[in-house]
Protein backbone atom coordinates (compact mmCIF):
# COMPACT_ATOMS: atom_id res chain seq x y z
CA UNK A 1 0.00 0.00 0.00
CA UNK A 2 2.83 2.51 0.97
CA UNK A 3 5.35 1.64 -1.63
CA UNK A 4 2.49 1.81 -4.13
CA UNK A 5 1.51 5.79 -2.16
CA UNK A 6 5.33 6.55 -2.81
CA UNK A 7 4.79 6.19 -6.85
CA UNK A 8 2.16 9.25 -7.01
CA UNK A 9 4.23 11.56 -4.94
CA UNK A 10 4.70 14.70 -7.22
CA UNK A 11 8.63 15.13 -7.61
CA UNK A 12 8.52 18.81 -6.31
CA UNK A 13 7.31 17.08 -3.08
CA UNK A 14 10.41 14.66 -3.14
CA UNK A 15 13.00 17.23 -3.78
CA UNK A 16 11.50 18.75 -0.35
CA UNK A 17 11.33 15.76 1.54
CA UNK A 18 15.09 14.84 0.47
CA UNK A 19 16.29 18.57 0.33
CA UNK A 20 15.00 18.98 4.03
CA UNK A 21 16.91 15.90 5.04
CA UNK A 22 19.86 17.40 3.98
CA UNK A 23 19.44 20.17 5.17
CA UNK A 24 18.60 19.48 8.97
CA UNK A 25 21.46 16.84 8.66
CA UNK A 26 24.12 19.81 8.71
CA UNK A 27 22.07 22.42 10.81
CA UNK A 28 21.56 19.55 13.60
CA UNK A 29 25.36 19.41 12.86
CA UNK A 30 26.24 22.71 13.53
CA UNK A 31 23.69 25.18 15.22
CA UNK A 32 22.67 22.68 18.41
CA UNK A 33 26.26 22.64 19.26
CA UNK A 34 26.49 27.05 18.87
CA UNK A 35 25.07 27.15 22.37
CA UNK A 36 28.10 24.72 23.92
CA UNK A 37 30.39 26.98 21.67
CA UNK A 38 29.51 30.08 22.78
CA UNK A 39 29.67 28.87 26.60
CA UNK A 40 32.36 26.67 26.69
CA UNK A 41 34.98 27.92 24.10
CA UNK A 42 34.04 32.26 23.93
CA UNK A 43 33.32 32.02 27.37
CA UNK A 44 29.86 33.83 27.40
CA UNK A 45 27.45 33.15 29.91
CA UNK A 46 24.56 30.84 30.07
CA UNK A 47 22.08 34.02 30.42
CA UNK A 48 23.51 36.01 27.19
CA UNK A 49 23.88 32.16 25.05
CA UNK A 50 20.81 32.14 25.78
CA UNK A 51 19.41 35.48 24.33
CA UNK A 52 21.50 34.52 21.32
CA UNK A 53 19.95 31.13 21.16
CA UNK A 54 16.55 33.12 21.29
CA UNK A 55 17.30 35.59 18.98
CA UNK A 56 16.73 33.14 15.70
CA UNK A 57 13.12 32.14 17.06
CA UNK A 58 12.15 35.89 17.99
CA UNK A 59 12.87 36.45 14.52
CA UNK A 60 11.28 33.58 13.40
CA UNK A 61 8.05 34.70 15.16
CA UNK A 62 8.25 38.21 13.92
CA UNK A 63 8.26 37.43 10.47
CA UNK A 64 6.66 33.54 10.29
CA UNK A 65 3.17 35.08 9.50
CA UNK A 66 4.43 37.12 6.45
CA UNK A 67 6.86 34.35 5.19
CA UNK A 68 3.47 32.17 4.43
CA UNK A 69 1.25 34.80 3.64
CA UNK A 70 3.67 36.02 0.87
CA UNK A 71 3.68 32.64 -0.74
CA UNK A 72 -0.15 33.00 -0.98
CA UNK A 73 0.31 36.52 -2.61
CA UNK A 74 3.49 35.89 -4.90
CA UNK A 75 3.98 31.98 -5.46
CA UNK A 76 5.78 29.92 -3.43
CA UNK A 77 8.62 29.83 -5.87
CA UNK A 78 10.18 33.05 -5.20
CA UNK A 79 9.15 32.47 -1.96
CA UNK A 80 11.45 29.76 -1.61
CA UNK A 81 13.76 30.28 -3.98
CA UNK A 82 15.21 33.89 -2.25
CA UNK A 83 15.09 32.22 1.14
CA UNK A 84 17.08 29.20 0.58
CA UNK A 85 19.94 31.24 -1.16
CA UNK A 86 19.81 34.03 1.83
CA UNK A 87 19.99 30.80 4.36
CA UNK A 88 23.09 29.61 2.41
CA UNK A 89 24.65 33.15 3.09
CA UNK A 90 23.40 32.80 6.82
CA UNK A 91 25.42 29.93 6.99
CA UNK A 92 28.47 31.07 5.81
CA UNK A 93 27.97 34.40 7.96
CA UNK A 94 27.95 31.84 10.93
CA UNK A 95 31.54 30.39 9.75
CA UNK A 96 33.24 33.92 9.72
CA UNK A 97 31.61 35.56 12.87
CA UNK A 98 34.50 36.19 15.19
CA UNK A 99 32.55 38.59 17.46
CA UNK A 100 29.44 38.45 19.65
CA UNK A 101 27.43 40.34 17.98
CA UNK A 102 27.99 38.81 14.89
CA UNK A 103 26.36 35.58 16.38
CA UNK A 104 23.76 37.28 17.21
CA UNK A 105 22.71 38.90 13.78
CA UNK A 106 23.27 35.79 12.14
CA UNK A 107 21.20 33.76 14.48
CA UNK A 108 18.22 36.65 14.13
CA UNK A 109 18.96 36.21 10.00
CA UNK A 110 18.82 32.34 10.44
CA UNK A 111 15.54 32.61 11.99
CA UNK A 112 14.31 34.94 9.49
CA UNK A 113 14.90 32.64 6.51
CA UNK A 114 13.91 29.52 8.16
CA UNK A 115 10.33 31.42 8.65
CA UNK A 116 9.81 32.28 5.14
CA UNK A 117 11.38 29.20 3.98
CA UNK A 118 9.76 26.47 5.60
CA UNK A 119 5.99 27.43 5.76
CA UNK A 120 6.26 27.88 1.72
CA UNK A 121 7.62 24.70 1.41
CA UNK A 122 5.08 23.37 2.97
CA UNK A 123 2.10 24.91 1.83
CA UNK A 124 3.65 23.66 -1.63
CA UNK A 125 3.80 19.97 0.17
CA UNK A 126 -0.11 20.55 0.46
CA UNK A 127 -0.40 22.20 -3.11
CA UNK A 128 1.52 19.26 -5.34
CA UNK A 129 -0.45 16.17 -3.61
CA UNK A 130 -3.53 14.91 -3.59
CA UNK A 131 -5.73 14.64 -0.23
CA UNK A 132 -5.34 11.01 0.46
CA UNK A 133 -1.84 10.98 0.49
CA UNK A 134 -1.24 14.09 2.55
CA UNK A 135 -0.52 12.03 5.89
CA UNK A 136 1.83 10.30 4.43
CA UNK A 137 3.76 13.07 2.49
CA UNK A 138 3.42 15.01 5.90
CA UNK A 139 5.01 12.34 7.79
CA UNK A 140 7.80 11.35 5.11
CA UNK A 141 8.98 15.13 5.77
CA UNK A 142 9.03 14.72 8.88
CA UNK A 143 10.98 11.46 8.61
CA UNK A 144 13.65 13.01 6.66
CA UNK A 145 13.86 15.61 9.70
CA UNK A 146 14.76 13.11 11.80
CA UNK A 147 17.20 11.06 9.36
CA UNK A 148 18.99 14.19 9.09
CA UNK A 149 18.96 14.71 13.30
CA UNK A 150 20.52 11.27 13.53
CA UNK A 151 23.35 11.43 11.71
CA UNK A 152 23.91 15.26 11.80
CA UNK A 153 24.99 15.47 15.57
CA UNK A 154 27.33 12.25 14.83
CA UNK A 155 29.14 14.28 11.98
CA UNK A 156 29.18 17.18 14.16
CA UNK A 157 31.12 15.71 17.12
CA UNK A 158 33.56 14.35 14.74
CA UNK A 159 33.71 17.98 13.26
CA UNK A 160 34.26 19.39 16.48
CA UNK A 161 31.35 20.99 16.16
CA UNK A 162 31.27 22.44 20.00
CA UNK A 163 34.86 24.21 19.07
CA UNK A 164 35.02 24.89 15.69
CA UNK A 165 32.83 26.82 13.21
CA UNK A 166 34.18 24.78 10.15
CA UNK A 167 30.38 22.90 10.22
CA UNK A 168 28.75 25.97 9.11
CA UNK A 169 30.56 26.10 6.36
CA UNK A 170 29.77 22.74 4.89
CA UNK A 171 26.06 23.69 5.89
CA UNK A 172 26.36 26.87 3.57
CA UNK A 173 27.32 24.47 0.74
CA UNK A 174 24.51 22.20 1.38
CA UNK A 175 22.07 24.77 1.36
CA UNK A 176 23.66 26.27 -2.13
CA UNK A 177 22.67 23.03 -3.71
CA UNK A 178 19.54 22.85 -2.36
CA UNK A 179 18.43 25.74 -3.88
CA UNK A 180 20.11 25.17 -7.67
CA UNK A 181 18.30 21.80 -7.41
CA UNK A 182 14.97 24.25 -6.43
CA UNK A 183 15.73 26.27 -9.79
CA UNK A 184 15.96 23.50 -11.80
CA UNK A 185 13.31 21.23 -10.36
CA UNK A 186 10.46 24.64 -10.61
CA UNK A 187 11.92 25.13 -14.23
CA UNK A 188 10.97 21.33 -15.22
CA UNK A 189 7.75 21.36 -13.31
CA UNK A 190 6.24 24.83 -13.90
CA UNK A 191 2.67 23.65 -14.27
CA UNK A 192 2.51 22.24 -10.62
CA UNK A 193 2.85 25.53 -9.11
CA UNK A 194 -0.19 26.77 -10.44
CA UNK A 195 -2.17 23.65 -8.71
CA UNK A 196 -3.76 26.41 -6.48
CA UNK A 197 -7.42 27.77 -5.13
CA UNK A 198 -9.46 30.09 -7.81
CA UNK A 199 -10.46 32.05 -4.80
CA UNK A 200 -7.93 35.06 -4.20
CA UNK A 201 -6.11 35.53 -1.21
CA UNK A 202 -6.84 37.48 1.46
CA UNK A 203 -5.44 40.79 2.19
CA UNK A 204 -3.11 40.84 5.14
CA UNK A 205 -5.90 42.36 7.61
CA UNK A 206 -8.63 39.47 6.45
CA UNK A 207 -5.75 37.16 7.04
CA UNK A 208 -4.92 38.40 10.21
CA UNK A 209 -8.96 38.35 11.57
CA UNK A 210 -9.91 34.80 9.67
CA UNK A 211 -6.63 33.22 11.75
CA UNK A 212 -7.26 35.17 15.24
CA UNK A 213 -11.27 34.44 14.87
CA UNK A 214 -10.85 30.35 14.53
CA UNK A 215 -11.85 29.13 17.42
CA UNK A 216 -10.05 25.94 16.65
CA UNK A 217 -6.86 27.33 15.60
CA UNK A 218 -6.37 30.10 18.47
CA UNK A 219 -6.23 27.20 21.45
CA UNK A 220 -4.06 25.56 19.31
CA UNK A 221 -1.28 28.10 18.68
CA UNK A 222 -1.64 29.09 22.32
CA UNK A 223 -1.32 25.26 23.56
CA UNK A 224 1.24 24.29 20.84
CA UNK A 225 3.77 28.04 22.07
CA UNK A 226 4.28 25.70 25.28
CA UNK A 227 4.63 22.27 23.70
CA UNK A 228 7.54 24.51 21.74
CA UNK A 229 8.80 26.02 24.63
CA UNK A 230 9.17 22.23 26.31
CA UNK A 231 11.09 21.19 23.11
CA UNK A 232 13.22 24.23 22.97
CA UNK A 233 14.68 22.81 26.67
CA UNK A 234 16.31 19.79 24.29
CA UNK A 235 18.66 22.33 22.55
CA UNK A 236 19.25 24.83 24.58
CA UNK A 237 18.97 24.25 28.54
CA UNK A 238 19.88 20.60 28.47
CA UNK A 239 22.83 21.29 26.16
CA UNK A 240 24.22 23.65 28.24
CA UNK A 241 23.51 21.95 31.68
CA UNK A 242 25.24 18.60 30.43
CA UNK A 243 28.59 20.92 29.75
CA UNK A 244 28.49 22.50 33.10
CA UNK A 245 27.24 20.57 35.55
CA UNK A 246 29.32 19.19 38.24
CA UNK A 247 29.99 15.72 38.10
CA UNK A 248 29.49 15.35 34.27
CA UNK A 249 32.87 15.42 32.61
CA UNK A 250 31.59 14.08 29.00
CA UNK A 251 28.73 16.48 28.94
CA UNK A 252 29.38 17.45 25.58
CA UNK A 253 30.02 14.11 24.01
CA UNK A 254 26.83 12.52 25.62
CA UNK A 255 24.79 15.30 24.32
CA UNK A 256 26.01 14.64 21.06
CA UNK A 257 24.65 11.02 21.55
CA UNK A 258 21.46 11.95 22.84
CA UNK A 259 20.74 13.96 19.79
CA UNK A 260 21.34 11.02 17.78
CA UNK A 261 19.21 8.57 20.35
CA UNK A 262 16.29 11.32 19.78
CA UNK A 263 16.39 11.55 16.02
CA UNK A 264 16.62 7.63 16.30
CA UNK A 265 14.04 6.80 18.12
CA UNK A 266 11.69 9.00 16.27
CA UNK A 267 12.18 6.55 13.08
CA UNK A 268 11.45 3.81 15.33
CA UNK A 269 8.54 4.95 16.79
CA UNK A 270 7.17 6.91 14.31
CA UNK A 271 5.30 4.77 12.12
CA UNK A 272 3.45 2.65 14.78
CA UNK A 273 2.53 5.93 16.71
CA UNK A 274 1.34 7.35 13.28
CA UNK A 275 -0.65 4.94 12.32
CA UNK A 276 -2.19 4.56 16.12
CA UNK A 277 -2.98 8.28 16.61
CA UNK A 278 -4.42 8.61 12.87
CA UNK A 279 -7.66 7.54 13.76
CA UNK A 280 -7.98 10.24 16.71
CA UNK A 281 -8.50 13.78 15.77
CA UNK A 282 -5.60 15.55 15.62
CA UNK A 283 -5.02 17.65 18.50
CA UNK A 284 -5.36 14.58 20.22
CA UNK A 285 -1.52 13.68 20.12
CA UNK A 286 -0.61 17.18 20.82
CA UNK A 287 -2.20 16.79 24.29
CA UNK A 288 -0.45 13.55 25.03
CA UNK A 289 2.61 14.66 23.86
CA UNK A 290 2.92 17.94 25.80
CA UNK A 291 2.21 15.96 28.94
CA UNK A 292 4.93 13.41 27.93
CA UNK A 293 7.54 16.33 27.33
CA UNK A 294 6.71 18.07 30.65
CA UNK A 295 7.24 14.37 32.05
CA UNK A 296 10.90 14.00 30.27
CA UNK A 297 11.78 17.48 31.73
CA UNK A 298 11.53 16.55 35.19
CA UNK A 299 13.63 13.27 34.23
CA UNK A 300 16.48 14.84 33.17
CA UNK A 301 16.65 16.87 36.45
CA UNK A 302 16.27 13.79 38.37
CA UNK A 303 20.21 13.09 38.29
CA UNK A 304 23.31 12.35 36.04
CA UNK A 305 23.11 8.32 35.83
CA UNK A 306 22.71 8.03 31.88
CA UNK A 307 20.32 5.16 32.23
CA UNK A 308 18.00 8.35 33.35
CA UNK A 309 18.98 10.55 31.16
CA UNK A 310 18.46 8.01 28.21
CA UNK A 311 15.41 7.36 29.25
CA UNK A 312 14.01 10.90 29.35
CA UNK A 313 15.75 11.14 26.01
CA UNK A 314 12.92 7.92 25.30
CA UNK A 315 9.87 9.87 26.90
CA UNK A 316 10.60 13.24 25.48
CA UNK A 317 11.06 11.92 21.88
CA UNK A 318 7.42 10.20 21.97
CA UNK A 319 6.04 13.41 23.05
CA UNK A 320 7.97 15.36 20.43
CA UNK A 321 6.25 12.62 17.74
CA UNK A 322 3.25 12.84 19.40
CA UNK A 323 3.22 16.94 19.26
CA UNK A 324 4.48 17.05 15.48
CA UNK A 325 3.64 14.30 13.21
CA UNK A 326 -0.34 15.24 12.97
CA UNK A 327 0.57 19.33 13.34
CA UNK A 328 0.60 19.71 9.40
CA UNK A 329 -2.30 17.22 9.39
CA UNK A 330 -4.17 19.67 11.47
CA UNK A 331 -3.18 23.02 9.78
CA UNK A 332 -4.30 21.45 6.76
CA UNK A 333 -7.58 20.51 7.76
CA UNK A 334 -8.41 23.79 9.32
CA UNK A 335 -7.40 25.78 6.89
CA UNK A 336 -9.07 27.05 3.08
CA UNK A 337 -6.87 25.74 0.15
CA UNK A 338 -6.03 30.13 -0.46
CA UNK A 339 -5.15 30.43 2.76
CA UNK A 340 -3.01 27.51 4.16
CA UNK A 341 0.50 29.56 3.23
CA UNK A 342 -1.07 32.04 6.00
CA UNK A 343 -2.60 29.28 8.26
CA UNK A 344 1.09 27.15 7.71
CA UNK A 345 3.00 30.91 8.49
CA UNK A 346 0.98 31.77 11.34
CA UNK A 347 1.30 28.38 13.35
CA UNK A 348 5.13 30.33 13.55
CA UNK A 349 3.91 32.32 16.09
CA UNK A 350 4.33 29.28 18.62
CA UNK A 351 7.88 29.89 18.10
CA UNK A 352 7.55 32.27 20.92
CA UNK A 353 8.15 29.30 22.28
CA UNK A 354 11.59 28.63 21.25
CA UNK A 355 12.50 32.34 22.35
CA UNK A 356 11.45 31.68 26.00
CA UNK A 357 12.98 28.72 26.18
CA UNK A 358 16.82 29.46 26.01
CA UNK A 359 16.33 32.55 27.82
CA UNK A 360 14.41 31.18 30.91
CA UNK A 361 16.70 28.28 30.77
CA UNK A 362 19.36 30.27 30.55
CA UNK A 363 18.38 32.54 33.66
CA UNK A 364 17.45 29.19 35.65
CA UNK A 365 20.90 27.39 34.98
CA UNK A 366 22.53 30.78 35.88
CA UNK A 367 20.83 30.52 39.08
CA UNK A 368 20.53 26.51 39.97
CA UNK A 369 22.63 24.68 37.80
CA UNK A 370 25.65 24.25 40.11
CA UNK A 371 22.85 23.52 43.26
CA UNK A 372 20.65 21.02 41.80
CA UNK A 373 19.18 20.34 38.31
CA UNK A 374 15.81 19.58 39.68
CA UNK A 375 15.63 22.85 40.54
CA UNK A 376 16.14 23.91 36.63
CA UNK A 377 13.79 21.54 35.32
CA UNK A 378 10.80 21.64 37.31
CA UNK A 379 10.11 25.01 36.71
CA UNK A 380 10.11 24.12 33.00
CA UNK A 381 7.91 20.95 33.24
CA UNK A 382 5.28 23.15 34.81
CA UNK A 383 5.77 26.24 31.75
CA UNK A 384 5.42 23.18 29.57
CA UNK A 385 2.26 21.87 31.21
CA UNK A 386 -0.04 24.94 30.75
CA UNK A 387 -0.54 24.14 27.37
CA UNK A 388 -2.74 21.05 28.28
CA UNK A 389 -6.00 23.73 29.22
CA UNK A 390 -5.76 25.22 25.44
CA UNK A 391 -5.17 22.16 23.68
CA UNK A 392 -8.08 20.29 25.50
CA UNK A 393 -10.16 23.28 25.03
CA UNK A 394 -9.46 23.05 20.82
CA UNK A 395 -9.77 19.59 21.23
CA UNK A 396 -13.57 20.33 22.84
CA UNK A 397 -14.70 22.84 19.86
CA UNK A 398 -13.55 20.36 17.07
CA UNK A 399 -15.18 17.47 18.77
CA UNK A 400 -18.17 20.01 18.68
CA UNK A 401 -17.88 21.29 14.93
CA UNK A 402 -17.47 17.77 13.40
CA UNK A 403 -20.27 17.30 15.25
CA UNK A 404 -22.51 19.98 14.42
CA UNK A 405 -21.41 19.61 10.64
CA UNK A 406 -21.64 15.83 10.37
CA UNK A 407 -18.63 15.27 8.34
CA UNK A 408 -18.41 11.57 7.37
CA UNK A 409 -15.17 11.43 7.87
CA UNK A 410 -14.89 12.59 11.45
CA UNK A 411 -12.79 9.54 13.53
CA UNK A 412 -15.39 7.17 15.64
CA UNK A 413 -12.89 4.93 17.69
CA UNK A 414 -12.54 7.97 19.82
CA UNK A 415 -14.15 7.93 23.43
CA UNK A 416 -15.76 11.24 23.97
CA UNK A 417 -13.78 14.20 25.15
């Protein structure tokens, strides 16, 4: 049935599934490991790494809406086309920063392509295939993610990675390909990026008052900014902890192997839990996973034995499947055909997220880190955990639409909410 599925994928969608592979193989090989750099070889606190860290989501956030509601106007092929090119520049900014503030423009450019980039990509995921194989292109993106994640931390240890800059540049080639492959894959396929809506687009302000009114989609970005937050800790706190705490003299090498562990486990687990939560509505995983990521948090404050920490590694990354693999599902089923770009953009804003997360990590580890890492991650587990009351409440009021439109193809193994 699959392999058969894999035959009608458009290639425009398989050039993004393969292209975003490479790609998050040499970012996970190079930007996870900026925060060790920054603390461990320049020397700069935990509290200003992390306002570095932040400064690519607060970017991203800032300019997610317009990066998706641009491809809507203009085509997502100029679009995507400017922004992977800029991102290859980003990366080789990265390479020759020698200063502070040179990270941190970089970092707030990084963010800024990555939010243009990736919600045109995949609106054009949702434009090039048909709607029963959406799931599975979805999730086949999301696989390559993750087959990037597991060998990208690998090749970044060997890289040295956590003292050298030398990754970025290879990730500046990477994305230089990417995009000539982009140029010549749109030339050969022109017709495909006019498989779009009739209806126009909205204007920005329609946009803006369609996505804030949606009484679906409003929990959800609220609920989902904490599940992001949660996940930020992976990156960013926990990176940063595992270098300094006391007692841990390999805390750089073992994060290295817990970003592979993650990235591997999510190809283990992520068909079965796929084809498990598929028959639930889809904010249904994103409550189960928050709770399961708040759980992991408080696990790897617990102590240093790495049976633990391995084991948190195990919890968090089900959550983390759990919170992402039906997200695009979701977007995509809200949303109108003219205005998924915006709906796909606008999901950016739980990014905020990500720009919390460093920073109140960073302030926390400051603070507790040498004392007791409990103390760090407890706090978080909680931040992470307040995003249950918003996701249950979207979860409620599509329960209640499906219902009130009798769509017959709303899920019925579901007990009631």
């Amino acid at each position: 049935m699959i392999p058969k599925a894999l035959k009608t994928i458009h290639p425009l969608a398989w050039t993004i599934i393969v292209g975003t592979m490479f790609g998050r193989l040499v970012t996970s090989m190079s930007i996870p490991f900026l925060a060790i750099y920054l603390t461990s070889t320049l020397g700069v606190s935990a509290t200003s790494t992390g306002f570095i860290v932040a400064a690519s989501s607060l970017a991203g956030v800032s300019i997610s809406f317009y990066g998706g509601y641009i491809s809507d106007r203009i085509g997502r092929k100029k679009v995507m086309l400017v922004s992977v090119f800029c991102w290859a520049a980003v990366f080789f900014g990265f390479a020759a920063a020698n200063e502070i503030w040179v990270f941190f423009v970089v970092n707030v450019l990084n963010g800024l392509c990555r939010s243009v980039f990736e919600p045109a990509s995949r609106a054009l995921l949702s434009d090039v295939t048909p709607p029963e194989h959406k799931l599975l292109v979805f999730n086949l993106r999301y696989a390559a993610i993750n087959i990037g994640v597991v060998f990208g931390p690998i090749v970044g240890l060997k890289l040295g990675s956590a003292e050298s800059l030398f990754p970025f540049v290879v990730a500046g080639v990477v994305y230089v390909i990417y995009g000539l492959v982009l140029v010549m894959q749109f030339a050969v396929h022109r017709g495909a990026l006019n498989v779009r809506s009739d209806a126009q687009p909205p204007k920005i302000r329609e946009a803006l008052a369609v996505t804030g009114r949606d009484r679906i989609f409003l929990p959800v970005l609220i609920g989902t900014t904490f599940c992001v937050l949660g996940y930020g800790h992976f990156s960013s706190t926990l990176a940063q902890y595992l270098s300094i705490a006391p007692g841990l003299s390999n805390g750089k090498e073992l994060f290295s192997y817990m970003l592979a562990t993650n990235a591997a486990v999510v190809l283990i687990v992520q068909y079965p839990i796929v084809k498990t939560v598929s028959r639930f509505r889809p904010v249904v995983p994103l409550i189960l996973g928050n709770a399961l990521v708040a759980l992991s948090l408080l696990m790897f404050g617990m102590g240093h034995s790495l049976i633990l920490l391995l084991a948190g590694v195990f919890v968090f990354t089900v959550g983390e499947v759990l919170m992402f693999t039906m997200m695009d599902m979701l977007i995509d089923r809200i949303a109108k055909p003219e205005w998924k770009g915006t709906y796909f953009g606008t999901i950016g804003f739980n990014n905020i997220g990500s720009v919390a997360a460093p920073i109140v990590g960073g302030l926390l580890l400051d603070r507790f880190a040498m004392q007791s890492g409990l103390a760090v991650f407890a706090p978080l587990a909680l931040l992470t955990a307040l995003g249950l009351p918003f996701l249950l409440a979207a979860h409620k009021r599509l329960t209640a639409r499906e219902a009130a439109e009798g769509l017959s193809n709303a899920p019925r193994t579901e007990k009631p909410a």
